[in-house]
C-alpha atoms as a PDB file:
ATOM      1  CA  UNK A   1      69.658  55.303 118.424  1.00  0.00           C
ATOM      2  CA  UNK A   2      68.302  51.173 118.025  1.00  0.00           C
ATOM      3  CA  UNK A   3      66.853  52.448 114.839  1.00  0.00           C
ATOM      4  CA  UNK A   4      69.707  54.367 113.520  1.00  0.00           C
ATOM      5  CA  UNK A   5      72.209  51.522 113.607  1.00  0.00           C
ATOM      6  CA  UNK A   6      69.541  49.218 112.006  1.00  0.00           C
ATOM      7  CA  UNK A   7      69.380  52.011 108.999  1.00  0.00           C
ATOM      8  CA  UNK A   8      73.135  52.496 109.009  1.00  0.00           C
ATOM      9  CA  UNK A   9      74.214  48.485 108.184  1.00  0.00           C
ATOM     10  CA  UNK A  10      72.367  48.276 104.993  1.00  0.00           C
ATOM     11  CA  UNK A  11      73.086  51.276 103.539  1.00  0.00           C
ATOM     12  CA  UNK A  12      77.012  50.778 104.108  1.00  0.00           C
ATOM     13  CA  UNK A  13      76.614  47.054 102.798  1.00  0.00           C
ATOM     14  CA  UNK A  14      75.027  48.649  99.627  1.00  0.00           C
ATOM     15  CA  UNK A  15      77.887  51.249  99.181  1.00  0.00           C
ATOM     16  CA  UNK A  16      80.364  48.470  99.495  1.00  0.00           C
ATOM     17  CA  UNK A  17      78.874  46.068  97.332  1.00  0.00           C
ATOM     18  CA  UNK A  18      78.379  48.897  94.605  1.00  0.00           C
ATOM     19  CA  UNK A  19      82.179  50.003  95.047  1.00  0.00           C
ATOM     20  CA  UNK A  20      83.428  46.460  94.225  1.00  0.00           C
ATOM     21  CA  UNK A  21      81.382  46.329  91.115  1.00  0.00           C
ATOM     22  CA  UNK A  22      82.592  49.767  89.866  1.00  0.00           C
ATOM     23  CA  UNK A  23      86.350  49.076  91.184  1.00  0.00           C
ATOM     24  CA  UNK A  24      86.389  45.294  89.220  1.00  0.00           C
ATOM     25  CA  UNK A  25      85.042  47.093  85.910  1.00  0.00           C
ATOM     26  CA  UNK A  26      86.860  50.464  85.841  1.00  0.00           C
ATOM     27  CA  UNK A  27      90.063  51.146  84.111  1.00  0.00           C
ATOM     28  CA  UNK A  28      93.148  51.623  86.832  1.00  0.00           C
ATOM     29  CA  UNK A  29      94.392  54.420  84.909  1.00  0.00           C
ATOM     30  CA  UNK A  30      91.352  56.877  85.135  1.00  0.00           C
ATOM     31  CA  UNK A  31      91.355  56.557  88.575  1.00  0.00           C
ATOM     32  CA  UNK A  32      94.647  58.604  88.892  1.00  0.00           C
ATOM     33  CA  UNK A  33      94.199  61.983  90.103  1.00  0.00           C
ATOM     34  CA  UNK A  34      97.250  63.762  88.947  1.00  0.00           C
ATOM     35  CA  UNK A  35      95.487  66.450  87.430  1.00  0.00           C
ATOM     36  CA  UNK A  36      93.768  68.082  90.833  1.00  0.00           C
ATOM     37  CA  UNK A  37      95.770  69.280  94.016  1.00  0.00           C
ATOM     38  CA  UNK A  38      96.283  67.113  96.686  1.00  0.00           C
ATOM     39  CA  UNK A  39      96.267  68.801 100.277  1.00  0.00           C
ATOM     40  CA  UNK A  40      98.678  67.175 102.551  1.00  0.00           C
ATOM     41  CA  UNK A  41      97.231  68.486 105.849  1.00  0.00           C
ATOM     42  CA  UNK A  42      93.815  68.110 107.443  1.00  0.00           C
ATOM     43  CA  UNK A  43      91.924  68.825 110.660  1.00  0.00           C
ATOM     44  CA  UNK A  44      88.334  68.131 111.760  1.00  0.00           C
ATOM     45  CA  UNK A  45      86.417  68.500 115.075  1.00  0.00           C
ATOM     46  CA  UNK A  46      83.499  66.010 115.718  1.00  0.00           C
ATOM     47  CA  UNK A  47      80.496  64.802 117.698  1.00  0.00           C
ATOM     48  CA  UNK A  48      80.276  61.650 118.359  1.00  0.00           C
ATOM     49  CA  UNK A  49      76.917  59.084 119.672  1.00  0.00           C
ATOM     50  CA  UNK A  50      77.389  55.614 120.577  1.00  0.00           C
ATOM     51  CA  UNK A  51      74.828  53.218 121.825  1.00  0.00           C
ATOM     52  CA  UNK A  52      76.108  53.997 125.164  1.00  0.00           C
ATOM     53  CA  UNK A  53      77.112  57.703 125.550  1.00  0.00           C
ATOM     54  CA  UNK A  54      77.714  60.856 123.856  1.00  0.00           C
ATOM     55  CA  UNK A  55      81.002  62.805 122.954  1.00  0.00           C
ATOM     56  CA  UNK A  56      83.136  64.777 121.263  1.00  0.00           C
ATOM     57  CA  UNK A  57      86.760  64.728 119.393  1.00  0.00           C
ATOM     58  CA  UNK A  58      89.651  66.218 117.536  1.00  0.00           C
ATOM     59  CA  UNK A  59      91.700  65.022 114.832  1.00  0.00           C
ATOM     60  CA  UNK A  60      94.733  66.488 113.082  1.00  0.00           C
ATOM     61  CA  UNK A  61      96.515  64.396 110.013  1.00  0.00           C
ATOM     62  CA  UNK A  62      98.389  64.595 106.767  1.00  0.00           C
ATOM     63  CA  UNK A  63      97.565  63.110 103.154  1.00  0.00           C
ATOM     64  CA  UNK A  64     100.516  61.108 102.080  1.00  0.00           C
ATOM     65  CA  UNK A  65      98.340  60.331  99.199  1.00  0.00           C
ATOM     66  CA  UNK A  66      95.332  60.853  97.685  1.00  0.00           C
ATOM     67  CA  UNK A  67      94.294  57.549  98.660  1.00  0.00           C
ATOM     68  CA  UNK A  68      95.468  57.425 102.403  1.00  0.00           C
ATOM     69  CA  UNK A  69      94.918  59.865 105.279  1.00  0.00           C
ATOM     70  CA  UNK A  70      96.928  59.516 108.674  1.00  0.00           C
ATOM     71  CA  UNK A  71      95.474  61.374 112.126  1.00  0.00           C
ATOM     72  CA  UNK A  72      95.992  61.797 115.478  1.00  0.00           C
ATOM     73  CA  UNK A  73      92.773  61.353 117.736  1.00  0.00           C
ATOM     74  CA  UNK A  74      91.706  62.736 120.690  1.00  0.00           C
ATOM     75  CA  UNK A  75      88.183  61.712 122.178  1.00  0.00           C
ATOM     76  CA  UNK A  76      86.266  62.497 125.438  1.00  0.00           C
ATOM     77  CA  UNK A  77      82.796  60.841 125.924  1.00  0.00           C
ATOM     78  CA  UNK A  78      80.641  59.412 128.306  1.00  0.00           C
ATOM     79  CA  UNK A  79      79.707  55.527 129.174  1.00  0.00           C
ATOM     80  CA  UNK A  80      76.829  54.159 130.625  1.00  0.00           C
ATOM     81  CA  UNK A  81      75.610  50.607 131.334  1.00  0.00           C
ATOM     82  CA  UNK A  82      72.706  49.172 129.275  1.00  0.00           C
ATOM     83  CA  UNK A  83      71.679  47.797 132.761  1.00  0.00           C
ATOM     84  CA  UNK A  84      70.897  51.467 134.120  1.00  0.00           C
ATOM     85  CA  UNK A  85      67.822  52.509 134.361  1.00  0.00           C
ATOM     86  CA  UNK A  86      66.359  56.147 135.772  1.00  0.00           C
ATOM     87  CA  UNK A  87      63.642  55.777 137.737  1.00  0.00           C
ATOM     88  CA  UNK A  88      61.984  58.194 140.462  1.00  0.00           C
ATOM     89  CA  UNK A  89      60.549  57.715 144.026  1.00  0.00           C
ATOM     90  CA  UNK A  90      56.766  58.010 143.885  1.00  0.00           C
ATOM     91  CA  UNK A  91      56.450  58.165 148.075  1.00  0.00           C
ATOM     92  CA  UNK A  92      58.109  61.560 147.772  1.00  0.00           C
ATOM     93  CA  UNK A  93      56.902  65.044 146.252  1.00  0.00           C
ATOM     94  CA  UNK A  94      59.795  66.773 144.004  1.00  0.00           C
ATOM     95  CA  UNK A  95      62.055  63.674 144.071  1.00  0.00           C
ATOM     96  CA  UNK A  96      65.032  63.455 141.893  1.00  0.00           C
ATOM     97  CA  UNK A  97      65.227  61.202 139.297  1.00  0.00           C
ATOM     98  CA  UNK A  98      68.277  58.536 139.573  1.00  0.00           C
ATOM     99  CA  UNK A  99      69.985  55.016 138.694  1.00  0.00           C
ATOM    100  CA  UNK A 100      69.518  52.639 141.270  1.00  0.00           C
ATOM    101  CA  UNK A 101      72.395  50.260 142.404  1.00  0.00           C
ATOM    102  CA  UNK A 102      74.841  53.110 140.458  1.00  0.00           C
ATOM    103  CA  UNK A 103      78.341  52.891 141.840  1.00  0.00           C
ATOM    104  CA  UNK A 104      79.686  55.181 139.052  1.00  0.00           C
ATOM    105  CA  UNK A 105      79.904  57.825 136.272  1.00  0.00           C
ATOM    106  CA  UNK A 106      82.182  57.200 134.041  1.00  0.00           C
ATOM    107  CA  UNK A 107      84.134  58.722 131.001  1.00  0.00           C
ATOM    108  CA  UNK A 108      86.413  58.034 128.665  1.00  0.00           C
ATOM    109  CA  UNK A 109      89.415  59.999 127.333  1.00  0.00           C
ATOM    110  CA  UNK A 110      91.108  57.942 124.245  1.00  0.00           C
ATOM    111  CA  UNK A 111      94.276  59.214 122.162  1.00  0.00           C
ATOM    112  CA  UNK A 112      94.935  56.950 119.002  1.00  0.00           C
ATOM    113  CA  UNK A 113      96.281  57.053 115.948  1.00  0.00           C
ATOM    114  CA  UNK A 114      93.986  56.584 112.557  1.00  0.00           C
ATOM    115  CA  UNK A 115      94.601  55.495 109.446  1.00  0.00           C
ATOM    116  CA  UNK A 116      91.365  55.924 106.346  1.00  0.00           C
ATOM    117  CA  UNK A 117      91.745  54.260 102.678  1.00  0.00           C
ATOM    118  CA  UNK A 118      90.036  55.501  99.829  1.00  0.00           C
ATOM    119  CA  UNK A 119      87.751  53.173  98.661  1.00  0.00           C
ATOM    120  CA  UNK A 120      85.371  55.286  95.934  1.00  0.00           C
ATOM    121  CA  UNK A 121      86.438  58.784  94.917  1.00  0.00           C
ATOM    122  CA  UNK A 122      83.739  61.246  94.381  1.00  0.00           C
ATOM    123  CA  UNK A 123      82.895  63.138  91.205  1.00  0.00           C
ATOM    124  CA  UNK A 124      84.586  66.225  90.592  1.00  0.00           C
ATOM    125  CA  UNK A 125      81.318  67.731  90.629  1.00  0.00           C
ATOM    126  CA  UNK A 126      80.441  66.374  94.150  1.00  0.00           C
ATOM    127  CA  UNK A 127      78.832  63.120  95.762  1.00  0.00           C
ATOM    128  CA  UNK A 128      79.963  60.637  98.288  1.00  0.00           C
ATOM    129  CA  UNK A 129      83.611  59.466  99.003  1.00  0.00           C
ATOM    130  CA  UNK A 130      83.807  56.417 101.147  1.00  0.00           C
ATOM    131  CA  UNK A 131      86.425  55.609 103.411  1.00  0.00           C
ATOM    132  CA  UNK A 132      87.356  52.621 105.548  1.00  0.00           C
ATOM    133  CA  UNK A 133      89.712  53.512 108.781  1.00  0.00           C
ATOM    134  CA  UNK A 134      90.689  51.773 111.491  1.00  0.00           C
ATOM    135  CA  UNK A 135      92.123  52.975 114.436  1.00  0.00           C
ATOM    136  CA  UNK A 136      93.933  52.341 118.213  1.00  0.00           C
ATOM    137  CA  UNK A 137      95.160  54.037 120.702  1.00  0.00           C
ATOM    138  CA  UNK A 138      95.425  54.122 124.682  1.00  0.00           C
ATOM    139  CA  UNK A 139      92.277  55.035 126.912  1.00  0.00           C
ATOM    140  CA  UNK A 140      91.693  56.361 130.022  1.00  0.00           C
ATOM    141  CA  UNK A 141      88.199  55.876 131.765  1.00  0.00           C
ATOM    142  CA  UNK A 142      87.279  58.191 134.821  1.00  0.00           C
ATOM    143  CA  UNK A 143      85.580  56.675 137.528  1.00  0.00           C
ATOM    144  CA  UNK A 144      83.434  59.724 139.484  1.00  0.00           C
ATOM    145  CA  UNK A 145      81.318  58.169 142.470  1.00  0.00           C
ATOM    146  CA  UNK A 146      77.845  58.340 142.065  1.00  0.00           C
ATOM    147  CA  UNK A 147      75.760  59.773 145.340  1.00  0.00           C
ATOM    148  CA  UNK A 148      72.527  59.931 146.469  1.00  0.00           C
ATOM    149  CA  UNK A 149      70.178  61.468 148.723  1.00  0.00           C
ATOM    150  CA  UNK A 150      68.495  59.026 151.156  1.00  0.00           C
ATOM    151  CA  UNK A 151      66.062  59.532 153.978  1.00  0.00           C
ATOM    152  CA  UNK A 152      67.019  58.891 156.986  1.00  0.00           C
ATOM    153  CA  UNK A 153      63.763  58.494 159.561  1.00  0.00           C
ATOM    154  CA  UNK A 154      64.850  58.240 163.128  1.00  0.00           C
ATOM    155  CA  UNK A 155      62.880  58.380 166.358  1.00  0.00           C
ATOM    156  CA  UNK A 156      63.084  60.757 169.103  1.00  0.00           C
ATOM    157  CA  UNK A 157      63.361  60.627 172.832  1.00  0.00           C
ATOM    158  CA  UNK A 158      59.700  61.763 172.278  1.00  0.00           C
ATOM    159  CA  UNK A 159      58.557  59.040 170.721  1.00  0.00           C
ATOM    160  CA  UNK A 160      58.196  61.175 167.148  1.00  0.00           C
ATOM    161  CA  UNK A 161      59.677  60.817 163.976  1.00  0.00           C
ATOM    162  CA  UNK A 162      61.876  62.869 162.237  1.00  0.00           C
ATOM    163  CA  UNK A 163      63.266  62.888 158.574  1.00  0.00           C
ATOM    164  CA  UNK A 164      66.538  63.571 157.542  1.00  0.00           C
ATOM    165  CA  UNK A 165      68.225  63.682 154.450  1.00  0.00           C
ATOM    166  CA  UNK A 166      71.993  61.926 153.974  1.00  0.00           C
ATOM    167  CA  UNK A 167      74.541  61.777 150.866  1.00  0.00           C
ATOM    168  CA  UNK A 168      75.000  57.917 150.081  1.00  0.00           C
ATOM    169  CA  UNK A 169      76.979  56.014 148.010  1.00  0.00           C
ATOM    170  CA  UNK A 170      74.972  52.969 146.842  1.00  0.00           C
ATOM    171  CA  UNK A 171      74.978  49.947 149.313  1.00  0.00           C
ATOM    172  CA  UNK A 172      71.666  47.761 149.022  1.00  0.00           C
ATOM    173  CA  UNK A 173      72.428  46.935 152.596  1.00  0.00           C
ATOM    174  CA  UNK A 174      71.957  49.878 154.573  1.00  0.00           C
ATOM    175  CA  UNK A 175      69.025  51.519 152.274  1.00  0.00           C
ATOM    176  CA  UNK A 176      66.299  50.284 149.493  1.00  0.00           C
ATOM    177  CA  UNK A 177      65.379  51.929 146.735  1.00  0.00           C
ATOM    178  CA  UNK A 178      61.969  53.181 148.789  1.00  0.00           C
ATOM    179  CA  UNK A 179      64.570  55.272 151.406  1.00  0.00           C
ATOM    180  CA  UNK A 180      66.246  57.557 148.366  1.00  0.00           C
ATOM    181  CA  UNK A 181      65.072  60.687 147.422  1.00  0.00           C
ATOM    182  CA  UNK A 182      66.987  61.026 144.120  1.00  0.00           C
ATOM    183  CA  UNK A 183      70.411  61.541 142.345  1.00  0.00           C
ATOM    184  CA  UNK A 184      72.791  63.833 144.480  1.00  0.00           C
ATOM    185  CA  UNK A 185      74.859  67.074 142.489  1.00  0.00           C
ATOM    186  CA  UNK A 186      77.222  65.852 139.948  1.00  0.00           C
ATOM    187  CA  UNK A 187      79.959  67.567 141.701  1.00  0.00           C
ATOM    188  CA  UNK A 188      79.849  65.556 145.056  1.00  0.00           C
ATOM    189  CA  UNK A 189      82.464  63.189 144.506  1.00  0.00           C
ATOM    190  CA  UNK A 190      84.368  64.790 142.054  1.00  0.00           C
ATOM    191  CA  UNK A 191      87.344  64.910 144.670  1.00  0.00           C
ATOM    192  CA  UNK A 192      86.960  61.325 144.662  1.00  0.00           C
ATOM    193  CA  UNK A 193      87.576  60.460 140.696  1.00  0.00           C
ATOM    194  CA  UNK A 194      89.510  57.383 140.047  1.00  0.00           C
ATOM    195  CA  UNK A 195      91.699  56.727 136.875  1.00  0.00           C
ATOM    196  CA  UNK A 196      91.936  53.349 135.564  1.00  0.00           C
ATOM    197  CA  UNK A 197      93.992  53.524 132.154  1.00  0.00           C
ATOM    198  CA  UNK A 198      92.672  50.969 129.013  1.00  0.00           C
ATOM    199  CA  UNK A 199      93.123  50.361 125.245  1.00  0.00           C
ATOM    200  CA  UNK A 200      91.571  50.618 122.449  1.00  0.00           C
ATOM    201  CA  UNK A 201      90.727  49.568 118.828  1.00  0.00           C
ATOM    202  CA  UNK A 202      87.992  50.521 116.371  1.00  0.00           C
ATOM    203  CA  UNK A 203      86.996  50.728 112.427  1.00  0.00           C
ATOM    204  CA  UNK A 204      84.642  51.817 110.689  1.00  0.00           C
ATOM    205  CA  UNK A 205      83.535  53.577 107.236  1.00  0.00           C
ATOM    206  CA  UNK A 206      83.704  57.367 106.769  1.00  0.00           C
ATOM    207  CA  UNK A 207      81.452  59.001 103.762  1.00  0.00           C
ATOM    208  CA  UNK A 208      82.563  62.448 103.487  1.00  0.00           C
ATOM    209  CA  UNK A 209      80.148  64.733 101.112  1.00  0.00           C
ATOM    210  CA  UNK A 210      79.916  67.855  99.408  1.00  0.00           C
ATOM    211  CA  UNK A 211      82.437  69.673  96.307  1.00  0.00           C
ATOM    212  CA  UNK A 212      85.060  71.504  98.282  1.00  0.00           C
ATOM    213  CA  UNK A 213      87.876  69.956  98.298  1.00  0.00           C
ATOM    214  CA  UNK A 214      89.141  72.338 101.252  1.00  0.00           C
ATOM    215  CA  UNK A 215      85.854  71.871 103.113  1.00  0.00           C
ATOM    216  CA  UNK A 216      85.408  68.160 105.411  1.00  0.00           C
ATOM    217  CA  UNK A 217      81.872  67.447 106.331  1.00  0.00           C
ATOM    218  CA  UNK A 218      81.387  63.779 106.651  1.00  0.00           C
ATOM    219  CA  UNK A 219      79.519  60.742 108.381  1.00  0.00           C
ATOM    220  CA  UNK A 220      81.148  58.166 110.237  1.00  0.00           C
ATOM    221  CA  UNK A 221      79.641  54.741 111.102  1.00  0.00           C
ATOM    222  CA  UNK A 222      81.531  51.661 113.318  1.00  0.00           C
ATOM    223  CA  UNK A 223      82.227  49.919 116.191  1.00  0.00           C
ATOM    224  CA  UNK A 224      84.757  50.051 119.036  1.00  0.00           C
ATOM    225  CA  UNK A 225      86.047  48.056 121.874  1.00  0.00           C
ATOM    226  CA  UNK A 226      87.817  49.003 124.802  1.00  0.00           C
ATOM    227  CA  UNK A 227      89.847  46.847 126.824  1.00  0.00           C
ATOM    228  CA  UNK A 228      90.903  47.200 130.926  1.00  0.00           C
ATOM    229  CA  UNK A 229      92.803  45.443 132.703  1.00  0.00           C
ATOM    230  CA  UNK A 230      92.052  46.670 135.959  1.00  0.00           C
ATOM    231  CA  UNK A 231      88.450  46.423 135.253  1.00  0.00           C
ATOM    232  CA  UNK A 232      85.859  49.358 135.127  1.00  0.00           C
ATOM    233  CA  UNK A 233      82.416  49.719 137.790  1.00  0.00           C
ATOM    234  CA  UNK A 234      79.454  51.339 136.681  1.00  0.00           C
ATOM    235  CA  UNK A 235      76.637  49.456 138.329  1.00  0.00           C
ATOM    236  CA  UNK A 236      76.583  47.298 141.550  1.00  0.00           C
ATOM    237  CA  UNK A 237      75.699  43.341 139.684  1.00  0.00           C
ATOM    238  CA  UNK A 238      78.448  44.251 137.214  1.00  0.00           C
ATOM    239  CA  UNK A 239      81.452  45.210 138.545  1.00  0.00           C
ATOM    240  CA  UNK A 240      85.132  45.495 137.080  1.00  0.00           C
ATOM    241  CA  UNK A 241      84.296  45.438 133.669  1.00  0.00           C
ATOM    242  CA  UNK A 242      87.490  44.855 131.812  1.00  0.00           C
ATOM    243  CA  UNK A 243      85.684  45.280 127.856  1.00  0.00           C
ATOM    244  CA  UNK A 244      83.024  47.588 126.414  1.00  0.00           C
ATOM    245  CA  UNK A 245      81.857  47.107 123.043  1.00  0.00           C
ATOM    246  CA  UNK A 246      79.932  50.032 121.372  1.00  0.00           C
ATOM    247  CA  UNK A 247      78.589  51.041 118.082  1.00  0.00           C
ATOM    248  CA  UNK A 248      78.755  54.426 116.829  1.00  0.00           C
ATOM    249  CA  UNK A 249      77.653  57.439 114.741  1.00  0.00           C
ATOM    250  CA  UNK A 250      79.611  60.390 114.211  1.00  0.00           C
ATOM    251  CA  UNK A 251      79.565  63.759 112.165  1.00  0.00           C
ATOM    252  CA  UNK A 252      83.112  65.602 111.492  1.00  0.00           C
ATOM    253  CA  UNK A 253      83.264  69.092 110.102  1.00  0.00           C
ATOM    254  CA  UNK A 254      86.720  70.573 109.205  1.00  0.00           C
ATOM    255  CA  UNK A 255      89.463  71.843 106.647  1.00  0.00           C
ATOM    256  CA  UNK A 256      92.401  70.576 104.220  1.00  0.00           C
ATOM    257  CA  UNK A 257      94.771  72.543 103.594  1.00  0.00           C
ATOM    258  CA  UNK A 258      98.946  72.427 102.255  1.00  0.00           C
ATOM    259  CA  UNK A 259     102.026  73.097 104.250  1.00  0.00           C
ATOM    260  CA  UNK A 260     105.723  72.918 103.340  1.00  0.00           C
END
C-alpha cells in the first residue's frame, strides 16, 4: 500500500502540471462541448483502500454542467492503528493470532456531500479525464470491544495445576501477553458497540477512463481527515483519539444517465 501512494504522487503531479500547460495554450472556445449530450444524473458504487483500512461506498449525483458534478456519499470502512501489530503466542499449539494491548475495532460510517471540477476533458475517442473533488460530511465511528482468550492456570486443593481458558478485555494488569491464547470471535462484544459521532473533510483527484460516455470506471487518489470530539480508542497507549488522517485509493464503477 507504502508503495502505491509513493507511485500515485508523481503521476498526479505530472497530470497536473501537463493540464496547466495545455489549459494556458488552448483556445477557450474549443473547449465548449455543446455539440455532445450532457447526462445530468450519475451513480457509482466503489471500493475503497486507505493506509489504514478497507471499504466500500455509494454515490448518487447530478451534472449541472459538463464541467461540475454534485453527489451524495455514503461510506463504510474499517480503521486500524499503525501501532497494531498481530502477533501469536509461541508457548501454545494452535494459538490465535491477535493485537496486543487492543481495546477496539473500529469502523467508520461517513455521509457527505461531493463536489468534482473538470480539469482536462478526454478525447472523444477516449483517454483520461481528470477531476479534482473535495468533499465533507458527518461521520460516525463504531467502537466494538476487542476480546481475548487468556489462560487462566490455577492450583488445586491437590496441589495440581489446571488450565482454563477466560474471555478478556485487554488490561496489562491482570494478564501479559505470555497468558493469551489469541483473538476471541468477532461477535463477542458486538452487544457492547459504542457510537461516537465525528466529521469529516477530504479531496482528492478522480481520473475516470474509457469512451462511454454512459459507462463510469475511474481511479480516485487523496487524503482525508476525520475529526472527534469525544475522542476514538483503538489501542491501550493511545486512547481518545479525536483526528485520523489517511491516504487513499479508490476504484468507482457506475452509470450516467438523463432524467426530466
Amino acid at each position: 500500500m507504502k508503495r502505491a501512494f509513493q507511485l500515485i504522487i508523481p503521476l498526479v503531479l505530472s497530470v497536473i502540471i501537463w493540464t496547466q500547460l495545455n489549459a494556458q495554450e488552448s483556445d477557450p472556445e474549443i473547449d465548449l462541448v455543446d455539440d455532445q449530450i450532457i447526462y445530468n444524473r450519475e451513480k457509482a458504487g466503489f471500493v475503497y483502500a486507505h493506509n489504514l483500512g478497507l471499504g466500500v461506498g455509494y454515490k448518487t449525483g447530478k451534472n449541472p454542467t459538463a464541467f461540475k458534478t454534485t453527489a451524495w456519499s455514503f461510506e463504510l470502512m474499517t480503521m486500524r492503528s499503525p501501532k497494531q501489530i498481530k502477533t501469536i503466542n509461541p508457548y501454545y499449539n494452535n494459538s490465535k493470532r491477535y493485537v496486543y494491548g487492543k481495546l477496539n475495532d473500529v469502523f467508520l460510517l461517513r455521509s457527505g456531500y461531493a463536489v468534482k471540477k473538470l480539469l482536462n476533458r478526454k478525447p472523444y475517442w477516449g483517454g483520461v479525464e481528470l477531476r479534482w473533488l473535495y468533499e465533507g460530511g458527518l461521520s460516525l465511528a463504531f467502537e466494538k470491544p476487542y476480546y481475548y482468550f487468556v489462560v487462566n492456570v490455577q492450583q488445586g486443593s491437590s496441589g495440581m495445576l489446571t488450565e482454563s481458558i477466560e474471555t478478556l478485555k485487554f488490561d496489562e494488569n491482570a494478564f501479559s501477553w505470555d497468558d493469551i491464547y489469541g483473538r476471541a470471535p468477532f461477535t463477542r462484544g458486538i452487544n457492547e458497540i459504542a457510537v461516537k459521532p465525528g466529521i469529516y473533510v477530504k479531496s482528492g483527484f478522480n481520473f475516470e477512463f474509457g469512451y462511454v460516455k454512459t459507462s463510469i470506471k475511474a481511479f480516485e487518489a487523496g487524503a482525508a481527515v476525520e475529526y472527534y470530539p469525544q475522542g476514538v480508542s483503538i489501542m491501550a497507549d493511545d486512547t481518545n483519539q479525536p483526528f485520523f488522517l489517511t491516504f487513499y485509493l479508490a476504484f468507482s464503477f457506475g452509470k450516467r444517465f438523463n432524467k426530466y
